[in-house]
C-alpha atoms as a PDB file:
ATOM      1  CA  UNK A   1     -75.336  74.594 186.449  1.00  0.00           C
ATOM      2  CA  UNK A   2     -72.862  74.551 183.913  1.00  0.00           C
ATOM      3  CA  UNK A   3     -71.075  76.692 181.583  1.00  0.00           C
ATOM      4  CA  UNK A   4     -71.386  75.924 177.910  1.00  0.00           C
ATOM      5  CA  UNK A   5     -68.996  76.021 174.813  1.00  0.00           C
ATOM      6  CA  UNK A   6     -70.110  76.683 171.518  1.00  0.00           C
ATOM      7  CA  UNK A   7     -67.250  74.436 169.987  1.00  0.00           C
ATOM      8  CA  UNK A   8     -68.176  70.936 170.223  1.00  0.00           C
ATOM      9  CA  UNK A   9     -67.969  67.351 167.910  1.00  0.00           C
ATOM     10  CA  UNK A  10     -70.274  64.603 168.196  1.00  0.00           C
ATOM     11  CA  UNK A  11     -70.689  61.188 165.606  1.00  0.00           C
ATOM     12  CA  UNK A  12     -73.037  58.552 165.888  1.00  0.00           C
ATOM     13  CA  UNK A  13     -73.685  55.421 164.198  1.00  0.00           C
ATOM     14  CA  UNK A  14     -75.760  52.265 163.690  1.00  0.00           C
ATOM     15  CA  UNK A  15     -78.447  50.192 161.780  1.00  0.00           C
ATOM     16  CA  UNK A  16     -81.950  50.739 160.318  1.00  0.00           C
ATOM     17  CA  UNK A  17     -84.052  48.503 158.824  1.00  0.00           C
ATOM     18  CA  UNK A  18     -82.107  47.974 155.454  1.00  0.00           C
ATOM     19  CA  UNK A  19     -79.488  50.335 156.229  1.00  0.00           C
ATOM     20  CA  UNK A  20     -77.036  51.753 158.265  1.00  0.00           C
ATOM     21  CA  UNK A  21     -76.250  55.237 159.173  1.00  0.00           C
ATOM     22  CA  UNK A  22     -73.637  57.462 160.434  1.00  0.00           C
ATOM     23  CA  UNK A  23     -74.602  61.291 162.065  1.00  0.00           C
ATOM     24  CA  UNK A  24     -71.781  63.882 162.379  1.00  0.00           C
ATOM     25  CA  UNK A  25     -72.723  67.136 164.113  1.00  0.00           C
ATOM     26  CA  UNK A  26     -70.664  69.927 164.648  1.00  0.00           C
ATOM     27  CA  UNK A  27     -70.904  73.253 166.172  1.00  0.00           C
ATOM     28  CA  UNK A  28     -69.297  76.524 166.227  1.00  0.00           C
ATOM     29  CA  UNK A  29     -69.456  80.378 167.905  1.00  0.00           C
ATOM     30  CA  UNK A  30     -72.150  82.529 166.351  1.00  0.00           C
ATOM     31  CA  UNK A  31     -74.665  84.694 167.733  1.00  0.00           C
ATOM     32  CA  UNK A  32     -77.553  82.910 167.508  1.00  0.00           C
ATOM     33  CA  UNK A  33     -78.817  79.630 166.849  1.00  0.00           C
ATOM     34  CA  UNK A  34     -78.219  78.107 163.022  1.00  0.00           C
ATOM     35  CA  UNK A  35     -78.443  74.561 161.257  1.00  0.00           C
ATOM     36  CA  UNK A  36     -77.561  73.301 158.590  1.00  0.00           C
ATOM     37  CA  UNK A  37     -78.766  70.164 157.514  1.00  0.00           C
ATOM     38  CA  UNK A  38     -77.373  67.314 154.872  1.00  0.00           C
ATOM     39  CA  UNK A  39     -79.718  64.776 154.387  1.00  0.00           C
ATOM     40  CA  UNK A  40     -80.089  61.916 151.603  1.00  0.00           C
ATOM     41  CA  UNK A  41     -82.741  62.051 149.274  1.00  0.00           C
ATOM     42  CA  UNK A  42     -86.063  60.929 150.566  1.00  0.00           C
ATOM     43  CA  UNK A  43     -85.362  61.553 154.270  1.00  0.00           C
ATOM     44  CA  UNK A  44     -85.752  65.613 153.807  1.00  0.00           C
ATOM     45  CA  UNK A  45     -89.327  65.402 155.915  1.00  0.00           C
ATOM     46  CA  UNK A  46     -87.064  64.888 158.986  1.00  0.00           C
ATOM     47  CA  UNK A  47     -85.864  67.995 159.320  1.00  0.00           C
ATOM     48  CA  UNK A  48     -88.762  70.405 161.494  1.00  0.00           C
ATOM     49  CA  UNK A  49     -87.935  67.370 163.631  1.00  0.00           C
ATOM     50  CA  UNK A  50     -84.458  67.206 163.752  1.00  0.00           C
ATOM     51  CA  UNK A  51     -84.546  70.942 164.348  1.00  0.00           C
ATOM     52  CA  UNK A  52     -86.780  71.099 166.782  1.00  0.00           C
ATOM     53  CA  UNK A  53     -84.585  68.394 168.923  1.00  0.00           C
ATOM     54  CA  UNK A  54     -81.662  71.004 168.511  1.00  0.00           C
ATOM     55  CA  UNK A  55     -83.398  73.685 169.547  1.00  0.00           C
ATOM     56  CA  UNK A  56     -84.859  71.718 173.228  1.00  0.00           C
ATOM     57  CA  UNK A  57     -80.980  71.255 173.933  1.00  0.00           C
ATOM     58  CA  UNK A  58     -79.071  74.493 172.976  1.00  0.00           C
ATOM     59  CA  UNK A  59     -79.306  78.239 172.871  1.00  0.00           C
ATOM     60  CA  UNK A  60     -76.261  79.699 170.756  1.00  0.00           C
ATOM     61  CA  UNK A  61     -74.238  78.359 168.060  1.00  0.00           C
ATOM     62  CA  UNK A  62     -74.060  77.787 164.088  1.00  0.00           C
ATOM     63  CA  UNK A  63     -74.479  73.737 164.063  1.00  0.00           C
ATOM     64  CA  UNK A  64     -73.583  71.684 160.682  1.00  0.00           C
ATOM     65  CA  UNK A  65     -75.106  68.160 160.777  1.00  0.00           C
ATOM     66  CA  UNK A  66     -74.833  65.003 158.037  1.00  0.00           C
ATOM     67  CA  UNK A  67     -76.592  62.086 157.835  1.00  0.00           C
ATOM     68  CA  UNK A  68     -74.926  59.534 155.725  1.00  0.00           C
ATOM     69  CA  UNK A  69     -76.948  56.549 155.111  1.00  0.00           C
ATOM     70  CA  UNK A  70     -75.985  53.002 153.601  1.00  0.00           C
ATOM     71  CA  UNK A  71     -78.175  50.527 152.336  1.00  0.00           C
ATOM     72  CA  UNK A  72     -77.741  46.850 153.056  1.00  0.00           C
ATOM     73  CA  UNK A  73     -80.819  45.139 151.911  1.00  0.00           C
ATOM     74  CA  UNK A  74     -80.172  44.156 148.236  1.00  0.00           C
ATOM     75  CA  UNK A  75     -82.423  46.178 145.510  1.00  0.00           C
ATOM     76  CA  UNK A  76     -85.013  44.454 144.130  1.00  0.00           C
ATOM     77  CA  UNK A  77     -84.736  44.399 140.061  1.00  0.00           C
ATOM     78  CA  UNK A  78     -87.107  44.255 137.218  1.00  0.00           C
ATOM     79  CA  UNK A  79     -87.679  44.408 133.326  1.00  0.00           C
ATOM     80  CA  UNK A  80     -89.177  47.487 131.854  1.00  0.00           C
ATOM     81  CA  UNK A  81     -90.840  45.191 129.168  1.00  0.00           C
ATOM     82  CA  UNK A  82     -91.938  48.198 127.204  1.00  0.00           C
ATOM     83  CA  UNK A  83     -88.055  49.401 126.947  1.00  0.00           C
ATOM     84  CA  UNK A  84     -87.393  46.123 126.093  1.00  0.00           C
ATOM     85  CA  UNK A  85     -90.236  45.415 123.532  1.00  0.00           C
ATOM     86  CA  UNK A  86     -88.774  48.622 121.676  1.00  0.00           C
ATOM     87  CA  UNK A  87     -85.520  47.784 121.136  1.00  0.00           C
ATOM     88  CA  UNK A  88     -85.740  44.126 120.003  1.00  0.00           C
ATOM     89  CA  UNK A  89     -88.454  46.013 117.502  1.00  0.00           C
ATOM     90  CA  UNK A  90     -85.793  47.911 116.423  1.00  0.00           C
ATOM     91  CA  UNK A  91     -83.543  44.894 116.143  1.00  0.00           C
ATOM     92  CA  UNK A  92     -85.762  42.987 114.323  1.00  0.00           C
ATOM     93  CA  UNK A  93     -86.987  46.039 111.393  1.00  0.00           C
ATOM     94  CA  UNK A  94     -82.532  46.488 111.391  1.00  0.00           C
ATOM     95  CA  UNK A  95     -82.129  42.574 110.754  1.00  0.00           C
ATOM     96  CA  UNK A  96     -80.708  42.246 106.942  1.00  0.00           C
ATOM     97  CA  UNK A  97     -79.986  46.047 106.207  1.00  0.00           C
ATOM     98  CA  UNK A  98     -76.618  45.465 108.966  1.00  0.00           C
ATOM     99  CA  UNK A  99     -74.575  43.465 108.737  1.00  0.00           C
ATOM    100  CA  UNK A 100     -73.764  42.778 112.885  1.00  0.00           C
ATOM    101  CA  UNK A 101     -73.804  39.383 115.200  1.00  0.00           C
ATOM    102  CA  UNK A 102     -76.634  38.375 116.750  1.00  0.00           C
ATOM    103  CA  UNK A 103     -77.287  40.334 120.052  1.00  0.00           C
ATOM    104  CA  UNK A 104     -76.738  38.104 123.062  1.00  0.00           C
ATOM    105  CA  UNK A 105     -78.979  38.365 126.485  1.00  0.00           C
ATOM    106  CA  UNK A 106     -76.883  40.430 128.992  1.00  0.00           C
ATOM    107  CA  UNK A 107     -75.446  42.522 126.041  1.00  0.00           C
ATOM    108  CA  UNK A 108     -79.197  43.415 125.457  1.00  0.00           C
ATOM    109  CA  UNK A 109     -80.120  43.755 129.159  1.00  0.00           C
ATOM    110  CA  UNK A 110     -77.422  45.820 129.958  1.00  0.00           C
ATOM    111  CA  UNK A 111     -78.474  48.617 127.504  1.00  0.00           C
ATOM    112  CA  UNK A 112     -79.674  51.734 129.284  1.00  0.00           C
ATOM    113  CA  UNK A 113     -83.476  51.731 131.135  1.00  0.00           C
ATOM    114  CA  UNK A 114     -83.916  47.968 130.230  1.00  0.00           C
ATOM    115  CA  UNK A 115     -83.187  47.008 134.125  1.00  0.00           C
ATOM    116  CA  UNK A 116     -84.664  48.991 136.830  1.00  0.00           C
ATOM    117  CA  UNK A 117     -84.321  49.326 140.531  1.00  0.00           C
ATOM    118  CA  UNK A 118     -87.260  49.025 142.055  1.00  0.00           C
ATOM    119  CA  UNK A 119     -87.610  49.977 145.892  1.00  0.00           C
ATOM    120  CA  UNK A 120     -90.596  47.832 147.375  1.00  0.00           C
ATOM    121  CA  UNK A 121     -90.599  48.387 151.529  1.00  0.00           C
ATOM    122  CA  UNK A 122     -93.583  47.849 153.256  1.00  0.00           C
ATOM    123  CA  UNK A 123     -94.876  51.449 155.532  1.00  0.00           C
ATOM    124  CA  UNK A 124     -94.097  49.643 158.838  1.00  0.00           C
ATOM    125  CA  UNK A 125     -90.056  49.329 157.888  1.00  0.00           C
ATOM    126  CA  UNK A 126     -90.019  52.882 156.893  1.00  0.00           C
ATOM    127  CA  UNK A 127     -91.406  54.149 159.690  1.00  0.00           C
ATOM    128  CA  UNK A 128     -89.389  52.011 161.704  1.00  0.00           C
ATOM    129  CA  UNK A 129     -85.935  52.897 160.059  1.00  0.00           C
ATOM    130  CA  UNK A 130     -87.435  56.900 160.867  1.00  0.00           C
ATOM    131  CA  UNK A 131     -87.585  55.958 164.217  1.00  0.00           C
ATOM    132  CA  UNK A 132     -83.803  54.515 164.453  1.00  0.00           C
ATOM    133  CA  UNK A 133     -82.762  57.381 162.523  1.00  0.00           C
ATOM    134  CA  UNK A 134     -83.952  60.232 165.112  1.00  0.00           C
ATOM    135  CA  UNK A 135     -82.818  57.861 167.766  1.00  0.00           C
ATOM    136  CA  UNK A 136     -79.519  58.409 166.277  1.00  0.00           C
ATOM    137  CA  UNK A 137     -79.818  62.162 166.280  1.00  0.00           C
ATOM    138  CA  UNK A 138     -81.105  61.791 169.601  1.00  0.00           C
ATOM    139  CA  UNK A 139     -77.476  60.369 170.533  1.00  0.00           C
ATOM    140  CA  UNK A 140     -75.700  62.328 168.552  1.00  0.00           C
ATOM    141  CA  UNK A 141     -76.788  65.324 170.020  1.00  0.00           C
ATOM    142  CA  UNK A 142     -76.760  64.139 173.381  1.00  0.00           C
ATOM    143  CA  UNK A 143     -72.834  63.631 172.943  1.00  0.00           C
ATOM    144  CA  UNK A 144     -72.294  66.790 171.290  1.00  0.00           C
ATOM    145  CA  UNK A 145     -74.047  68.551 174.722  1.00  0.00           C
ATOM    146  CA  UNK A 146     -71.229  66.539 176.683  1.00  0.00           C
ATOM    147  CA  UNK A 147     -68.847  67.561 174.735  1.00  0.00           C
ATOM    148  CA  UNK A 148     -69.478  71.267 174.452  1.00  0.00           C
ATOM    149  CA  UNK A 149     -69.934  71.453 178.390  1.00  0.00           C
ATOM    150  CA  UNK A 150     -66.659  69.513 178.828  1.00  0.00           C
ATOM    151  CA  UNK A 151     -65.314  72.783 176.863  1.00  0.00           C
ATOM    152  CA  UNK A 152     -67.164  74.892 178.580  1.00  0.00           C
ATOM    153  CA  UNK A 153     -65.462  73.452 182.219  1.00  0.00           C
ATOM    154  CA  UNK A 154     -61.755  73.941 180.621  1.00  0.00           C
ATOM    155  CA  UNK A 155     -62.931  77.798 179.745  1.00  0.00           C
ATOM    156  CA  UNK A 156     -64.677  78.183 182.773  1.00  0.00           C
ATOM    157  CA  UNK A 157     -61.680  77.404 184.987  1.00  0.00           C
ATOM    158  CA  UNK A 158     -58.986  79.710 182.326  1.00  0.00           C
ATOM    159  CA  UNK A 159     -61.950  82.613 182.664  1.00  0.00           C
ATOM    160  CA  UNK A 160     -61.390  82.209 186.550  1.00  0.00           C
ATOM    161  CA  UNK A 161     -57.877  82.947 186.373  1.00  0.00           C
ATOM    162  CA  UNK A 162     -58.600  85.839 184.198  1.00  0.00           C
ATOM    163  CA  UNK A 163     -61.081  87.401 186.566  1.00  0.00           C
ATOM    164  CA  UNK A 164     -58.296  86.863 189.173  1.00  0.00           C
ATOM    165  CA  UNK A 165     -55.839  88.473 186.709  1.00  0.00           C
ATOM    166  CA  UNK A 166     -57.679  91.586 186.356  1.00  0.00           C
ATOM    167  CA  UNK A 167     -59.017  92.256 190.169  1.00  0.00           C
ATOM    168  CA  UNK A 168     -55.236  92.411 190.750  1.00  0.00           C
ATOM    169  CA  UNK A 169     -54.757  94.984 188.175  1.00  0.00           C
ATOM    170  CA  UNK A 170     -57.772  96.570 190.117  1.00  0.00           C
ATOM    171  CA  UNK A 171     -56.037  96.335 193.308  1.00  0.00           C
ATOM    172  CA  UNK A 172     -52.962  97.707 192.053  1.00  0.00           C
ATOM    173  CA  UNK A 173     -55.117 100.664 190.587  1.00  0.00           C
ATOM    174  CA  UNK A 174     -56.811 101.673 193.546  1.00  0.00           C
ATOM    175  CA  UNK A 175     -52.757 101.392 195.654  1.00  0.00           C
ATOM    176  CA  UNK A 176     -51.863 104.024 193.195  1.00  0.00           C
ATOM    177  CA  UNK A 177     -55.151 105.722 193.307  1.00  0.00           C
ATOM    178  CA  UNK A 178     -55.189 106.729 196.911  1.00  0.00           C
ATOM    179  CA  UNK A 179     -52.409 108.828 197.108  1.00  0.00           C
ATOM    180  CA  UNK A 180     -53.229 110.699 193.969  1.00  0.00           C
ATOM    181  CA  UNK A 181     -55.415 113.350 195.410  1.00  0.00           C
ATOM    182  CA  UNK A 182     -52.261 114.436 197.605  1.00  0.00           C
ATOM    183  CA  UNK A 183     -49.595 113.717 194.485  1.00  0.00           C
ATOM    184  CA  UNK A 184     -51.617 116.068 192.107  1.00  0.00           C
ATOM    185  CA  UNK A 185     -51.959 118.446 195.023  1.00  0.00           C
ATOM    186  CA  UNK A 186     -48.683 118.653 195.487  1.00  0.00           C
ATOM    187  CA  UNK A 187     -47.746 119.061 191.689  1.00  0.00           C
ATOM    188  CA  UNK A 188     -50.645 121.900 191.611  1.00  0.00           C
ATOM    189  CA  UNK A 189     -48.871 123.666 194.507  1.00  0.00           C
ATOM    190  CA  UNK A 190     -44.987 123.372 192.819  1.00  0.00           C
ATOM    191  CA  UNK A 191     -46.593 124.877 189.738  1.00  0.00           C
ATOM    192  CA  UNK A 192     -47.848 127.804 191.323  1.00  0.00           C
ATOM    193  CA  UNK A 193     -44.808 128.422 193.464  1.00  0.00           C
ATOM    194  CA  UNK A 194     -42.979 128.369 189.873  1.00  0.00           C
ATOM    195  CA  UNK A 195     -45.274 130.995 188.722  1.00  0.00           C
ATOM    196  CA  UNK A 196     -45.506 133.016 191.669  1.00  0.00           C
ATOM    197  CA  UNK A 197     -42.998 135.614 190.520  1.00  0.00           C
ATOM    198  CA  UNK A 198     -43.960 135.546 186.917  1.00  0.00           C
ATOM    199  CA  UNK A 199     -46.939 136.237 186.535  1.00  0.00           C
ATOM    200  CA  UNK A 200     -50.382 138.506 188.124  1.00  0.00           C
ATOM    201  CA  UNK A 201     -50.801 136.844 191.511  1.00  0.00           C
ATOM    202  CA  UNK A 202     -53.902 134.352 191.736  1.00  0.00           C
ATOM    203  CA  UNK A 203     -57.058 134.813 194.148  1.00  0.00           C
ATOM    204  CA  UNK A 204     -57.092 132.167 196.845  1.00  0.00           C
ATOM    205  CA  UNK A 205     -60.617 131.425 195.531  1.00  0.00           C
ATOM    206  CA  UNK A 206     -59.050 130.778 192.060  1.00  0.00           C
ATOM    207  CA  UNK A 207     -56.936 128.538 192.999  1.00  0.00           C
ATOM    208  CA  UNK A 208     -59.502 126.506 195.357  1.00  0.00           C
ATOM    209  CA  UNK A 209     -61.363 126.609 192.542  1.00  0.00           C
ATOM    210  CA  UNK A 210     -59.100 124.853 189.860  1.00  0.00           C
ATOM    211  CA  UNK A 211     -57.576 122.656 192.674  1.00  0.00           C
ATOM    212  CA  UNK A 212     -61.195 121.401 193.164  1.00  0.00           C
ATOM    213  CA  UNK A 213     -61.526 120.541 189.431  1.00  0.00           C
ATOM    214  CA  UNK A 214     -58.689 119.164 188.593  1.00  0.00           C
ATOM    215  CA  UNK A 215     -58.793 116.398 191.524  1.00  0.00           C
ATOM    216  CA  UNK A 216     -62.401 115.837 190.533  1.00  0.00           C
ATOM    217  CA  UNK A 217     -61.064 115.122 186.866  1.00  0.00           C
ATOM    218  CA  UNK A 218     -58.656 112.932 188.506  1.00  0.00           C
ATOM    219  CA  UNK A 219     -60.019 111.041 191.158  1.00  0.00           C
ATOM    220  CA  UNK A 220     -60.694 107.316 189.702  1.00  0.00           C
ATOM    221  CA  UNK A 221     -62.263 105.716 192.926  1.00  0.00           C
ATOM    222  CA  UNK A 222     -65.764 105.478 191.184  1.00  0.00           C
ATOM    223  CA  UNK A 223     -64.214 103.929 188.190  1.00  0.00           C
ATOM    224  CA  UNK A 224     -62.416 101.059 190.578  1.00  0.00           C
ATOM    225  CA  UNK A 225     -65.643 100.587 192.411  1.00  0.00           C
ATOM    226  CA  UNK A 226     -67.420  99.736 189.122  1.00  0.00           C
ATOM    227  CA  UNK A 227     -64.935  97.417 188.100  1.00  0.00           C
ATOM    228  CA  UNK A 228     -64.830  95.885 191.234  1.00  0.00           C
ATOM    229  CA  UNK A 229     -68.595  95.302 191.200  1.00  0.00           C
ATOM    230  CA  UNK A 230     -68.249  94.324 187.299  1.00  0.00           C
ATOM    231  CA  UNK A 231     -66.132  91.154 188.296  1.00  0.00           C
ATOM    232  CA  UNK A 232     -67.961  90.724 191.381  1.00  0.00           C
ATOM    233  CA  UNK A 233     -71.064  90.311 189.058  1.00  0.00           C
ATOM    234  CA  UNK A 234     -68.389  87.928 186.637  1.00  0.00           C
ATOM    235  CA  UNK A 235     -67.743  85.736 189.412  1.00  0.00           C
ATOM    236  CA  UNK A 236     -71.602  85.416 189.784  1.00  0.00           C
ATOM    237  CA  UNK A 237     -72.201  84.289 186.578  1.00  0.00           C
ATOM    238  CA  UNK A 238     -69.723  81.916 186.148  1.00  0.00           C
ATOM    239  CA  UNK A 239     -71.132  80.106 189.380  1.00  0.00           C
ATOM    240  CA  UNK A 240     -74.638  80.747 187.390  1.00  0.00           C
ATOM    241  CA  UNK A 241     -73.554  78.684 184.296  1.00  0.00           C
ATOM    242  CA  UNK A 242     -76.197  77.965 181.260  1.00  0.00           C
ATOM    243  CA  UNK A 243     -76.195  80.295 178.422  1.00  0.00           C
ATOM    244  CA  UNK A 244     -74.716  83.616 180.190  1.00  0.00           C
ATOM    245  CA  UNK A 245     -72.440  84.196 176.905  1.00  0.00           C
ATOM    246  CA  UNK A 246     -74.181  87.243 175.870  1.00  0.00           C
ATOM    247  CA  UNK A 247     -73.927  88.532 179.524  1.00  0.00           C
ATOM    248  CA  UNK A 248     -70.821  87.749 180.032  1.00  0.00           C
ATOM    249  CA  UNK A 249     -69.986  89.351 176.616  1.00  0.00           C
ATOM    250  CA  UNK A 250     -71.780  93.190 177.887  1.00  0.00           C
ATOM    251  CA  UNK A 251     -69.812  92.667 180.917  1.00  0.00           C
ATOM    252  CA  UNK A 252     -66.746  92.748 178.792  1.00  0.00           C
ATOM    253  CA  UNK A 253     -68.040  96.332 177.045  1.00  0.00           C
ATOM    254  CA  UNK A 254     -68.464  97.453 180.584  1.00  0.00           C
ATOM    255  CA  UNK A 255     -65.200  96.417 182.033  1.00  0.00           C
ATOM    256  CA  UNK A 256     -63.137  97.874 178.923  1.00  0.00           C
ATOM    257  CA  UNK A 257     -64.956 100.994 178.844  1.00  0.00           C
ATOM    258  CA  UNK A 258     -63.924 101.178 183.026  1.00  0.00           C
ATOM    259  CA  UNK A 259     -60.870 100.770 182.067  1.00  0.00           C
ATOM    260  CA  UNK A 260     -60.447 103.711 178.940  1.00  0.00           C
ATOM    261  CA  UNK A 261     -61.421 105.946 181.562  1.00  0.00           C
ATOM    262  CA  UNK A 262     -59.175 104.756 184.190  1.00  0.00           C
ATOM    263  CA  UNK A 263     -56.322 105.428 181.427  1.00  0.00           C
ATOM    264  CA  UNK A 264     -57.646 108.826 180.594  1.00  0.00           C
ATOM    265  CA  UNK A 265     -57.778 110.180 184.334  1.00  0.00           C
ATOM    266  CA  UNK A 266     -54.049 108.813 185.152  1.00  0.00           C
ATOM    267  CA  UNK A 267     -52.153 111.745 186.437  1.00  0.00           C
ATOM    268  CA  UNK A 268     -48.465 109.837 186.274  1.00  0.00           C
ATOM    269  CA  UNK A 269     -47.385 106.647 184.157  1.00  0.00           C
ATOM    270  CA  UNK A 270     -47.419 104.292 186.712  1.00  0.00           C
ATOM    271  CA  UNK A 271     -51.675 104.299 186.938  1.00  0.00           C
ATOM    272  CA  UNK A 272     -51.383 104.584 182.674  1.00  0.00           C
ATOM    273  CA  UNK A 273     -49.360 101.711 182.757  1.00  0.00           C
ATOM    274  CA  UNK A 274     -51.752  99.484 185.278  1.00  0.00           C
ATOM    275  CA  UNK A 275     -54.886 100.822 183.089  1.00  0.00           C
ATOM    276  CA  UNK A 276     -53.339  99.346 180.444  1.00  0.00           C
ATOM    277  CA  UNK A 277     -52.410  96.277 181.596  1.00  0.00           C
ATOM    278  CA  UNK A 278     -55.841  95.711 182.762  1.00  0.00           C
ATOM    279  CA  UNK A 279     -57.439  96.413 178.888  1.00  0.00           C
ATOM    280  CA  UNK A 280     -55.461  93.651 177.671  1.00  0.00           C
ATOM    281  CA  UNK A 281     -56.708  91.292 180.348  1.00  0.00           C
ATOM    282  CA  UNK A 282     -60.285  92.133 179.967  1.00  0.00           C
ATOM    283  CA  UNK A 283     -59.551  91.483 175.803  1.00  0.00           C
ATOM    284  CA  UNK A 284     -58.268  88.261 176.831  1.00  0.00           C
ATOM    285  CA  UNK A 285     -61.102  87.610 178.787  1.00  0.00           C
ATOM    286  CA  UNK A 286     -63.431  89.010 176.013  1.00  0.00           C
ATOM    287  CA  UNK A 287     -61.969  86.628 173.508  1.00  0.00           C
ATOM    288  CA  UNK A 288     -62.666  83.226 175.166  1.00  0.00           C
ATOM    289  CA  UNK A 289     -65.891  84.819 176.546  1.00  0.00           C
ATOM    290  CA  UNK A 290     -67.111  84.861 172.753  1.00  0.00           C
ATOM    291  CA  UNK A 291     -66.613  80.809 172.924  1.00  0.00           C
ATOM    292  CA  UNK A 292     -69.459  81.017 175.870  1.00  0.00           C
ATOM    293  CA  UNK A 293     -72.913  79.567 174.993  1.00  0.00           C
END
């Protein structure tokens, strides 16, 4: 399987029956699936098909398709005789009382509703210039599928890298981690030894107890476990491929909210600073994530 973009571009063109026509589709991130449809007058009973054709191919994404339609057959014109009728009347009752030149012919045919375009195609090219038309949106949306997984391959490989990115940060996090327990221990003991002649003397079972919590608050191997397993499961979907955008996208929430709490256990600046360092590669990750089918 593959992994999907939401961006994509697709055009295609050709001839009907009397005309030609052009389809441009285009797509964009959104969070569910959306058309909107330009069609010429006439053709508007295409669209339950046209979106039900979109809807077979794709899950996600706010689409914006055209159909722009030429004709080629010349139009077929006639004389509205009753138009005609009326204004040489007119002419005629006018004759004597102005003083004007005769009218000629094509001054007279050329006034307004005297010619009219009459469309005369037989059922059989209609339905036949349907047919070429959803063949054409057929195409077109066949292309824009090849292009939006193209996409999808380039972000695939960069979302890769980032997983990469931030199971060093990971690694780096649970280096640090391991000798915390001892370092805060430590730190714990110093204090006490500064406050040993200063103040009342602490119980043994005091300080057990307050030791115990305070490494409890601090220990952050259950936070590097999850994020281990959350980019384990990353890795997974990205091998998956189809529409695992809004997956991928929770993952994100999970990851980020691993790594808040990673930051907010750090006992010393050098975990702070890898915590942090890891939240802006999971946002990096979460922004090309939202271009994910």
């Amino acid at each position: 399987m593959t992994v999907a973009s939401m961006t994509g571009f697709a055009r295609a063109e050709g001839e009907a029956p009397g005309a030609s026509w052009v389809w441009e589709v285009k797509s964009v991130n959104a969070r569910s699936l959306d058309l909107r449809l330009r069609l010429p007058p006439g053709l508007e009973s295409l669209e339950p098909e046209l979106r039900a054709t979109l809807a077979g191919r794709f899950r996600r994404g706010s689409f914006e398709a055209r159909l722009f339609l030429t004709r080629t057959a010349p139009p077929t014109l006639t004389v509205n005789r009753e138009a005609l009728a009326a204004i040489l009347s007119l002419m005629n009752e006018l004759t004597g009382k102005v003083e004007a030149a005769p009218p000629r012919l094509d001054g007279v045919l050329a006034l307004r509703g005297v010619i009219e375009t009459v469309e005369e195609e037989s059922p059989a090219v209609v339905e036949e210039r349907r047919g070429t038309i959803l063949a054409g949106w057929a195409l077109a949306i066949d292309r824009l599928w090849a292009a939006r997984t193209a996409e999808g391959a380039r972000l695939a490989t960069f979302l890769e890298g980032q997983i990469e990115e931030m199971a060093a940060r990971v690694a780096e996090a649970a280096a640090s981690a391991a000798a915390q327990p001892a370092a805060i221990r430590e730190k714990l003991e110093t204090l006490l030894q500064n406050f040993a002649g200063a103040v009342a003397p602490f119980s043994e079972d005091r300080v057990a107890q307050e030791l115990a919590l305070i490494l409890t608050r601090a220990d952050v191997r259950e936070e590097i476990e999850r994020l281990k397993a959350h980019l384990d499961h990353a890795r997974e979907l990205l091998r998956e491929g189809e529409a695992i955008g809004r997956r991928l996208d929770f993952l994100c929430q999970e990851l980020n909210r691993e790594a808040n709490t990673l930051c907010a256990k750090s006992a010393d600046i050098a975990l702070t600073r890898i915590g942090l360092a890891l939240k802006a590669a999971v946002e990096q990750f979460r922004e090309q994530v939202q271009n994910i089918e």
